[in-house]
C-alpha atoms as a PDB file:
ATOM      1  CA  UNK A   1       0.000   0.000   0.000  1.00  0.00           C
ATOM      2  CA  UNK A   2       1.396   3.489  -1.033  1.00  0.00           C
ATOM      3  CA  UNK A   3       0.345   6.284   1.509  1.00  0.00           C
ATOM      4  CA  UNK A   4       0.195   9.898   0.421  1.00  0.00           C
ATOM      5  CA  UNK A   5      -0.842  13.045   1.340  1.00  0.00           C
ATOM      6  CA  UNK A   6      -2.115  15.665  -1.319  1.00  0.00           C
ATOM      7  CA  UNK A   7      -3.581  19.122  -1.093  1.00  0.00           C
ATOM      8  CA  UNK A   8      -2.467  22.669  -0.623  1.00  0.00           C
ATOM      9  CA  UNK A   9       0.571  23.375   1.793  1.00  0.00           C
ATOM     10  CA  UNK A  10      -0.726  23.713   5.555  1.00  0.00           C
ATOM     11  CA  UNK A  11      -4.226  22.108   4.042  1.00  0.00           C
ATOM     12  CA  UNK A  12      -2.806  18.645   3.396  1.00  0.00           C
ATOM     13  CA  UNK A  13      -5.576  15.244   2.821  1.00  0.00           C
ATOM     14  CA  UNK A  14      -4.320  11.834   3.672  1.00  0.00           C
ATOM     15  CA  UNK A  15      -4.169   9.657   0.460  1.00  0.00           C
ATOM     16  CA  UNK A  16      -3.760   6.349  -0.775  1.00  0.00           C
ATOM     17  CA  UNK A  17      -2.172   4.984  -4.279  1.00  0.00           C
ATOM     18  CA  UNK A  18      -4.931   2.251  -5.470  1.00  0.00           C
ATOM     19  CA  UNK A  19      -4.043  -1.183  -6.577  1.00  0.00           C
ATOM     20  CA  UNK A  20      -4.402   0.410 -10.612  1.00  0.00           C
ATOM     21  CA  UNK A  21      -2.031   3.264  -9.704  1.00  0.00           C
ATOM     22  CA  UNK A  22      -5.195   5.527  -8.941  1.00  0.00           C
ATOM     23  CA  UNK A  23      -4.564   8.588  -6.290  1.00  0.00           C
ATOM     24  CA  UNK A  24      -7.464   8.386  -4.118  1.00  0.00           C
ATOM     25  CA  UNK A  25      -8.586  10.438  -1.110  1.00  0.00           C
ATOM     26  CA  UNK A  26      -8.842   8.728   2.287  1.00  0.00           C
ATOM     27  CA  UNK A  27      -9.950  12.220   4.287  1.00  0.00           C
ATOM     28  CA  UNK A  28     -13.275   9.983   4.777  1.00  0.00           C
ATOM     29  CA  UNK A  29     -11.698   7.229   6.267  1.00  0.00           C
ATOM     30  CA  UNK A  30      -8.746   8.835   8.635  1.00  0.00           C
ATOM     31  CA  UNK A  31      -8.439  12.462   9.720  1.00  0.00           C
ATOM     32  CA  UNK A  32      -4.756  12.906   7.903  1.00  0.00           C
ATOM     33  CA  UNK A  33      -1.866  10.304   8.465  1.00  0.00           C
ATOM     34  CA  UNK A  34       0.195  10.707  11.404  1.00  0.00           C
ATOM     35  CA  UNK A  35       2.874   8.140  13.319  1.00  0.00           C
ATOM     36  CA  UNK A  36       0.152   6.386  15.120  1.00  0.00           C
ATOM     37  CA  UNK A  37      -1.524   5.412  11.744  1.00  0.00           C
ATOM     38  CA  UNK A  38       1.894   3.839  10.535  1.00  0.00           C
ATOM     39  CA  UNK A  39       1.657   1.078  13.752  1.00  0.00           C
ATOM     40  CA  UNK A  40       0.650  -2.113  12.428  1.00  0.00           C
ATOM     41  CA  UNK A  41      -3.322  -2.790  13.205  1.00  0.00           C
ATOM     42  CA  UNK A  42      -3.774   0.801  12.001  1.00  0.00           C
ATOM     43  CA  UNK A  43      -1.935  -0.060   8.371  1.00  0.00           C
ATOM     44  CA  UNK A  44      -4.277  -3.331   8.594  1.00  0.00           C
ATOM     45  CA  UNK A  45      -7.475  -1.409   8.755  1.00  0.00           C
ATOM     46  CA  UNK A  46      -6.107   0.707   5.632  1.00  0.00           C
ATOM     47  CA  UNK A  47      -5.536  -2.203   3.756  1.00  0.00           C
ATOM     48  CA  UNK A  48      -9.066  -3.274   4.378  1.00  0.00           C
ATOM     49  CA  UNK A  49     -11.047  -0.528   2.687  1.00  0.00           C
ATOM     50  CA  UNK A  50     -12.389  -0.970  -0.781  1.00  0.00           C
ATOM     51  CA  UNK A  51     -10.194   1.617  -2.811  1.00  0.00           C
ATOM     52  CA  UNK A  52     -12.741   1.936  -5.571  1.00  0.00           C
ATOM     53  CA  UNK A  53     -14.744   3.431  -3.532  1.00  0.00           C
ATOM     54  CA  UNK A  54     -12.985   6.246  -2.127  1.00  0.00           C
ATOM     55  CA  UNK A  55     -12.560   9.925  -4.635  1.00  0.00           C
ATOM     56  CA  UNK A  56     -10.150   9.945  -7.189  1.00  0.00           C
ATOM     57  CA  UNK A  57      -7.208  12.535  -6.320  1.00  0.00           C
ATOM     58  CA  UNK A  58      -7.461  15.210  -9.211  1.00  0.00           C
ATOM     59  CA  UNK A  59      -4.604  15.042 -11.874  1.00  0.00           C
ATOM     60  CA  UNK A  60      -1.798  17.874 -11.245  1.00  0.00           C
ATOM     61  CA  UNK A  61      -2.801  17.770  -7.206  1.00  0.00           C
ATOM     62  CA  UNK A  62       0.151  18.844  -5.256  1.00  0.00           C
ATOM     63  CA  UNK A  63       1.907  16.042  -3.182  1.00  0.00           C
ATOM     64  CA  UNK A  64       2.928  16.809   0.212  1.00  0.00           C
ATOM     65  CA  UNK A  65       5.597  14.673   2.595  1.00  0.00           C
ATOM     66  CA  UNK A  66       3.516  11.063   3.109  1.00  0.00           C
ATOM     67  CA  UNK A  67       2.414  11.412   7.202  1.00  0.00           C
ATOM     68  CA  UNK A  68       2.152  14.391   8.960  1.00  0.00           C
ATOM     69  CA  UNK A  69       4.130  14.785  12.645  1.00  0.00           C
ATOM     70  CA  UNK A  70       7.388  12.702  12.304  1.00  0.00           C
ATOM     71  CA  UNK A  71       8.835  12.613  15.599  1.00  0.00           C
ATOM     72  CA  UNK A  72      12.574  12.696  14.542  1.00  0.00           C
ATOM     73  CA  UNK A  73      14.203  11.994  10.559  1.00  0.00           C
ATOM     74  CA  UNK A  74      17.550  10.001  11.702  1.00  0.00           C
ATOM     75  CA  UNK A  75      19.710   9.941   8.692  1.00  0.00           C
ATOM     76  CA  UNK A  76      22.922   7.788   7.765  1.00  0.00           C
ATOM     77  CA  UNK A  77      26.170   9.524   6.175  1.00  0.00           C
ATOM     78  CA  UNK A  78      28.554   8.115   4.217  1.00  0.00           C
ATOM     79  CA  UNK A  79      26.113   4.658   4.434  1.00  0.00           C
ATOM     80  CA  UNK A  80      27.619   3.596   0.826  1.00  0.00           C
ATOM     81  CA  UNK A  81      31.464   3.265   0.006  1.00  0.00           C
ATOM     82  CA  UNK A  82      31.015   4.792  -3.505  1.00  0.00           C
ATOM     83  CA  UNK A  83      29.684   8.308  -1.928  1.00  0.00           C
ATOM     84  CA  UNK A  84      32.437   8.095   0.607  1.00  0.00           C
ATOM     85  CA  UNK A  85      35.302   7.569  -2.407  1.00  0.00           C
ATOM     86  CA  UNK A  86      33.271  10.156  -4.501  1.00  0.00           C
ATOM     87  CA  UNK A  87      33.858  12.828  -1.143  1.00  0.00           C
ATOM     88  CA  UNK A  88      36.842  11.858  -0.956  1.00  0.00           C
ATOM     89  CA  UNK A  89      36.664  11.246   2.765  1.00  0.00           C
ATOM     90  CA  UNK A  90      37.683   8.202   5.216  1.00  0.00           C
ATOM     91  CA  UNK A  91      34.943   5.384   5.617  1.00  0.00           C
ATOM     92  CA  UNK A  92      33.931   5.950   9.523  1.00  0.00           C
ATOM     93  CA  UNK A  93      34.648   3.176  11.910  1.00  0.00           C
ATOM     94  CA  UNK A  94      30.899   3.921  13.511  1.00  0.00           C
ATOM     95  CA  UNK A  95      27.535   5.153  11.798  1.00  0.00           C
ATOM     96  CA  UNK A  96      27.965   9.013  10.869  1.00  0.00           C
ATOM     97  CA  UNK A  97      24.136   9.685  12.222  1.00  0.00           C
ATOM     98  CA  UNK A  98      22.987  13.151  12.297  1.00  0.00           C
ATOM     99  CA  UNK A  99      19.476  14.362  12.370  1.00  0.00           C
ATOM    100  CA  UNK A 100      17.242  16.388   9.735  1.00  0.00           C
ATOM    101  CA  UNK A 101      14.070  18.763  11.221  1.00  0.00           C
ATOM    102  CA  UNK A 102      11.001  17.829  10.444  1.00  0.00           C
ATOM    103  CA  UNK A 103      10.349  21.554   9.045  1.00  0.00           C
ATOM    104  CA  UNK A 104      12.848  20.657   6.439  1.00  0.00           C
ATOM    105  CA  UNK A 105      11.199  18.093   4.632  1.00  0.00           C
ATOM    106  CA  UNK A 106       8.891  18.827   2.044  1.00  0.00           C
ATOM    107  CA  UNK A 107       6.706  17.681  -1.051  1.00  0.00           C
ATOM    108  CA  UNK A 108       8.006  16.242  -4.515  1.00  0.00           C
ATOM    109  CA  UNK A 109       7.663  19.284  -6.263  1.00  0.00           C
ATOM    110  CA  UNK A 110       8.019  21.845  -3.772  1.00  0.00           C
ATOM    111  CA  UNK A 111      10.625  24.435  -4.048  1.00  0.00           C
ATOM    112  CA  UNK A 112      14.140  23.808  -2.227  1.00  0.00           C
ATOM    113  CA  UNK A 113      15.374  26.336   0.603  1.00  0.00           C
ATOM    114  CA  UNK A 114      18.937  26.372   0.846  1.00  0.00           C
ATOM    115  CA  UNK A 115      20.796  28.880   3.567  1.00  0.00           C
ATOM    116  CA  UNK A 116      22.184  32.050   2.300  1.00  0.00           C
ATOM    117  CA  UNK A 117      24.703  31.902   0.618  1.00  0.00           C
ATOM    118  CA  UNK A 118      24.991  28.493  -0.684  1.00  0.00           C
ATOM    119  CA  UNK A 119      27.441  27.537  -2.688  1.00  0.00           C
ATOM    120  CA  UNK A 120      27.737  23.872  -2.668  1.00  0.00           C
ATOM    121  CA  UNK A 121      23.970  22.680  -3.137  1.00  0.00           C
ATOM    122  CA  UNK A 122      23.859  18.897  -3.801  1.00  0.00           C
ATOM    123  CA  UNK A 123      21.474  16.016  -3.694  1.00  0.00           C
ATOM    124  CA  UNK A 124      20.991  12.411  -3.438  1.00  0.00           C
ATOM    125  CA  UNK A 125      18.604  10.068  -3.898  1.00  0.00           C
ATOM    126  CA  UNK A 126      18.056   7.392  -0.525  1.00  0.00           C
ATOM    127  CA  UNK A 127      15.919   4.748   0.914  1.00  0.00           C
ATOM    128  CA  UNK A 128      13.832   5.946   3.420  1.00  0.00           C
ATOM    129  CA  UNK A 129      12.991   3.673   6.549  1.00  0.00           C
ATOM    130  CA  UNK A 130       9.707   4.591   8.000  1.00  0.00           C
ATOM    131  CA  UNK A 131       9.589   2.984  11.611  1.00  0.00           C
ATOM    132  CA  UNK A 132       5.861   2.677  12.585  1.00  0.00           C
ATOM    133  CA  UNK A 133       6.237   1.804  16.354  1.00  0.00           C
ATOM    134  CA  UNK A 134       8.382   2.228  18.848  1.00  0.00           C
ATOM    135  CA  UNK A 135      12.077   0.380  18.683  1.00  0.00           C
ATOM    136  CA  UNK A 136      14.257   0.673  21.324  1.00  0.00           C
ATOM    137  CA  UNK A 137      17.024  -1.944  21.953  1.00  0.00           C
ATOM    138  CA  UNK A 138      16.131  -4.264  19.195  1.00  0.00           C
ATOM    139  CA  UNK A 139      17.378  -7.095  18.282  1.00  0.00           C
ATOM    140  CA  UNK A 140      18.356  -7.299  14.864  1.00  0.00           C
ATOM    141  CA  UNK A 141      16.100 -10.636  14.161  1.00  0.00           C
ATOM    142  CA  UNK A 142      13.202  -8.608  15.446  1.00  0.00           C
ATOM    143  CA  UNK A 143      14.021  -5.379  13.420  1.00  0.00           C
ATOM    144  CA  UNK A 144      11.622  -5.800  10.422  1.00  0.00           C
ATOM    145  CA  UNK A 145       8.871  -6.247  12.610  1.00  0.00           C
ATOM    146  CA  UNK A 146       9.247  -2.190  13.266  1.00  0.00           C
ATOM    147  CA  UNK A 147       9.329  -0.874   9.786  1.00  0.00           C
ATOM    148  CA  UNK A 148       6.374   0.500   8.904  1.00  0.00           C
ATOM    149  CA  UNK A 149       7.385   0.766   5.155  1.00  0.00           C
ATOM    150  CA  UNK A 150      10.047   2.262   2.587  1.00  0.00           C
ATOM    151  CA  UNK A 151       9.514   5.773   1.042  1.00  0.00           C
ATOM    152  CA  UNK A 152      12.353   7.635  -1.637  1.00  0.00           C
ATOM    153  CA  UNK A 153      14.126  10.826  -0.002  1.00  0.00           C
ATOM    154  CA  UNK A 154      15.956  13.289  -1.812  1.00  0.00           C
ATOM    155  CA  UNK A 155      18.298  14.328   0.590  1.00  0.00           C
ATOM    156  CA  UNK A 156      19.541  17.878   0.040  1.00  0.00           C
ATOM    157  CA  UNK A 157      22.637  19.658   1.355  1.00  0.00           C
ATOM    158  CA  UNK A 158      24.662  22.295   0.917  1.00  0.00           C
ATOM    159  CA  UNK A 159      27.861  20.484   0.617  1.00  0.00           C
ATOM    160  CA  UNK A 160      29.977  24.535   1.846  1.00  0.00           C
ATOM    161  CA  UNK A 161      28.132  24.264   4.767  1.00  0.00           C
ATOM    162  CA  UNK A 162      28.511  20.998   5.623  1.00  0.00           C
ATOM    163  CA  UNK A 163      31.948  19.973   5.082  1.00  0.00           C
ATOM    164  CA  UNK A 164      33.818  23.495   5.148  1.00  0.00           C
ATOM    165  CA  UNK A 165      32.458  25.285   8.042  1.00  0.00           C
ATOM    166  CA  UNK A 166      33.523  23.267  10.840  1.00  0.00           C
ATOM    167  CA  UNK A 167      31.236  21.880  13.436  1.00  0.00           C
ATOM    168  CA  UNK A 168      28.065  19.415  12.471  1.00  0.00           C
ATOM    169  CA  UNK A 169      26.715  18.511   9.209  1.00  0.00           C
ATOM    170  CA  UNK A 170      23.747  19.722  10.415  1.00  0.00           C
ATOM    171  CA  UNK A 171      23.807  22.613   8.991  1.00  0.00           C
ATOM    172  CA  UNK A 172      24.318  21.931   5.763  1.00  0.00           C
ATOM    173  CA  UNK A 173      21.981  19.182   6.033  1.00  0.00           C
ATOM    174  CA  UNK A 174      18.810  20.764   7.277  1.00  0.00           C
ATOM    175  CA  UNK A 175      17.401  23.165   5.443  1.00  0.00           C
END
């Protein structure tokens, strides 16, 4: 099941892709879809209702981020040896993890902010790991059972910011 959420900015509807590829509107269902909604029994009761039924998402609808309210966006750097060799920097010896706001993520087709003066701006396509309850000391047999679902992130940065100005990535990471 694909999970959207479509509308104007601030005004966002919680969505659904339909078995045919069909946008269709689930604001009848499910008042907009939030962490809660990505726990298990929630995505089951989703699953359940009869997508032909629900409105068909207008063609040329804006797309927003899929769920409203993350809680945090943990990201990976340097997760693939390529991009590491491409930066020309070390592989790390433990996860580079740094965090993105939530105010910085954004729809599809929604314009990019980038600090002033950027210099550097750069992007890269990921794999998104949506956790949809609550993981805490896991054991890594038991991992899957927390993952919600997969979405694609286009991570921005502004590579000056980043990796030139001293201190956290952070800040060239979170606009």
């Amino acid at each position: 099941m694909k999970l959207l959420r479509h509308g104007p900015r601030g005004h966002e509807r919680p969505g659904l892709v339909d078995p045919d590829g069909v946008m269709r509107d689930l604001s009848a269902q499910i008042g907009d879809i939030c962490p809660a909604d990505l726990a298990p029994a929630r995505l089951a009761r989703l699953r359940s209702i009869e997508t032909w039924t629900l409105p068909v998402v207008p063609a040329g609808t804006r797309l927003s981020v899929p769920w409203h309210g993350p809680s945090k966006f943990v990201c990976v750097g340097l997760n693939y040896t390529d991009h590491a060799a491409e930066a020309k920097m070390a592989l790390p010896t433990e996860p580079i993890l740094f965090l993105k706001a939530a105010s910085a993520l954004t729809g599809p087709t929604d314009p990019i902010v980038l600090p002033q003066g950027a210099a550097k701006a750069d992007w890269e396509v990921e794999l998104g790991v949506v956790v949809g309850t609550r993981a805490r000391y896991v054991a890594e047999a038991e991992a899957l059972a927390h993952v919600a679902g997969y979405c694609v992130v286009n991570d921005v940065s502004e590579r000056a910011f980043q990796i030139e100005r001293g201190g956290t990535w952070d800040k060239g990471k979170g606009c």
